[in-house]
Protein backbone atom coordinates (compact mmCIF):
# COMPACT_ATOMS: atom_id res chain seq x y z
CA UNK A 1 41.44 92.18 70.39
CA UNK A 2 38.53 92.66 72.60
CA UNK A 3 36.01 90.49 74.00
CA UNK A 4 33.00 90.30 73.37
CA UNK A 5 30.22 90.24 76.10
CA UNK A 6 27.62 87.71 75.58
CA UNK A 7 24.04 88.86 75.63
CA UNK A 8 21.78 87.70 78.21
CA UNK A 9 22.12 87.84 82.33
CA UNK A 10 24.84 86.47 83.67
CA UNK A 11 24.82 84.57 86.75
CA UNK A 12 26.51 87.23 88.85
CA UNK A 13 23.88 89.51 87.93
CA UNK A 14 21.21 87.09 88.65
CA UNK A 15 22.70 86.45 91.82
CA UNK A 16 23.15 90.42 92.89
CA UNK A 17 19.41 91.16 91.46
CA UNK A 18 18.32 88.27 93.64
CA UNK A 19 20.40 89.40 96.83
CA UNK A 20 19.32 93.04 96.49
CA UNK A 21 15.87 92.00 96.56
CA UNK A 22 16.06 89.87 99.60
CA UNK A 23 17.91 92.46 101.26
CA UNK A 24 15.56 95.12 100.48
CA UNK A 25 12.68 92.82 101.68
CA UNK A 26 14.28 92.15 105.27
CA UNK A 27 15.19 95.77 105.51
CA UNK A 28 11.66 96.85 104.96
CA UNK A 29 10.63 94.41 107.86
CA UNK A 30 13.32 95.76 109.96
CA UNK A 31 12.70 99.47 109.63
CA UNK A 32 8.78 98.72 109.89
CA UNK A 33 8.99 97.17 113.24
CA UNK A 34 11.65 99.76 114.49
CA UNK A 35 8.79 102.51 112.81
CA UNK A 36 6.24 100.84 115.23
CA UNK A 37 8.54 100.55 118.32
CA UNK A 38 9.45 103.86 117.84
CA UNK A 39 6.48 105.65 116.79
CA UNK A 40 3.45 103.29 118.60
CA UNK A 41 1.83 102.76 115.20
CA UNK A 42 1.96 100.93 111.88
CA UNK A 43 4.05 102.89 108.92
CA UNK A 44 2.00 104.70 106.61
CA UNK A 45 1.36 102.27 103.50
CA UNK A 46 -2.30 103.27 102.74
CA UNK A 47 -1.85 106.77 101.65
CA UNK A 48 -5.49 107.34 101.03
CA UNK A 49 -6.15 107.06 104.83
CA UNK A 50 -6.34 110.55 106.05
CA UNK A 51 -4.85 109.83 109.35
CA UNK A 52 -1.69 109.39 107.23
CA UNK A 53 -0.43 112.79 107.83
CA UNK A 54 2.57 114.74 105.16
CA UNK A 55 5.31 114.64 107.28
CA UNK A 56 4.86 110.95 108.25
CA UNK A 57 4.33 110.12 104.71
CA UNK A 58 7.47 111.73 103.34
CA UNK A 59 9.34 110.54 106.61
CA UNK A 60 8.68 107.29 105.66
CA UNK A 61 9.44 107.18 102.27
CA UNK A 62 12.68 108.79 102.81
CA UNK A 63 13.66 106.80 105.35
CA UNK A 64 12.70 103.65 103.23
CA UNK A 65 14.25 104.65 100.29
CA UNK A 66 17.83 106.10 101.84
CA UNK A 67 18.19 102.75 104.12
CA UNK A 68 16.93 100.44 101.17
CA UNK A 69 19.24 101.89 98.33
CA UNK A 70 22.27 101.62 100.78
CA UNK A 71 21.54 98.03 101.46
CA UNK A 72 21.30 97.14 97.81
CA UNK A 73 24.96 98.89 96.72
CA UNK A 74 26.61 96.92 99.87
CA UNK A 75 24.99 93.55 98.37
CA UNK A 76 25.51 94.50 94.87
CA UNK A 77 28.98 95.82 95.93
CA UNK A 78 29.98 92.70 97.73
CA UNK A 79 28.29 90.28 95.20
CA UNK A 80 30.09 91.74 92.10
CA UNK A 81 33.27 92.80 93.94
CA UNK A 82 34.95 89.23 92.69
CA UNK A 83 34.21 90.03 88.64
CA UNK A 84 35.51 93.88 89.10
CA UNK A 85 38.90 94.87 87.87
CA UNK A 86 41.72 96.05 90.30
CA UNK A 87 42.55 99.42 89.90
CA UNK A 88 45.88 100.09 87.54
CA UNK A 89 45.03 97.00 85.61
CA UNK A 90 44.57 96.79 82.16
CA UNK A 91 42.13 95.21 80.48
């Protein structure tokens, strides 16, 4: 017979959600003051500004989103790695 999931966030999840955020928030720091070092100026995070050019928007953003998401699905990976199956077993 198979079990039934209960409804509702599990700790593990709670815990992963929580760890992905904090790593996304420390990563943002990071890549902001490597941005600065790098670059001699602040990120662009006020889009209206017009000195905030196209290419240093998307730069950013990509940059931000590529090195964020990979953060998160080492943390998520490494949080939920204990409650994932081994491969060949059955369930």
């Amino acid at each position: 017979m198979a079990k039934k999931k209960k409804g509702g966030l599990s700790s593990g999840g709670l815990v992963a959600t929580l760890a992905a955020t904090a790593a996304a928030f420390v990563v943002r720091k990071a890549l902001a003051a490597g941005w600065t070092k790098v670059w001699g100026k602040e990120p662009p995070m006020d889009l209206t500004d017009p000195k905030v050019t196209l290419v240093e928007a998307i730069g950013w953003a990509a940059l931000l989103g590529v090195t964020v998401e990979i953060a998160r699905f080492f943390i998520i990976r490494a949080v939920a790695k204990p409650a994932l199956p081994e491969a060949g077993d059955a369930e």
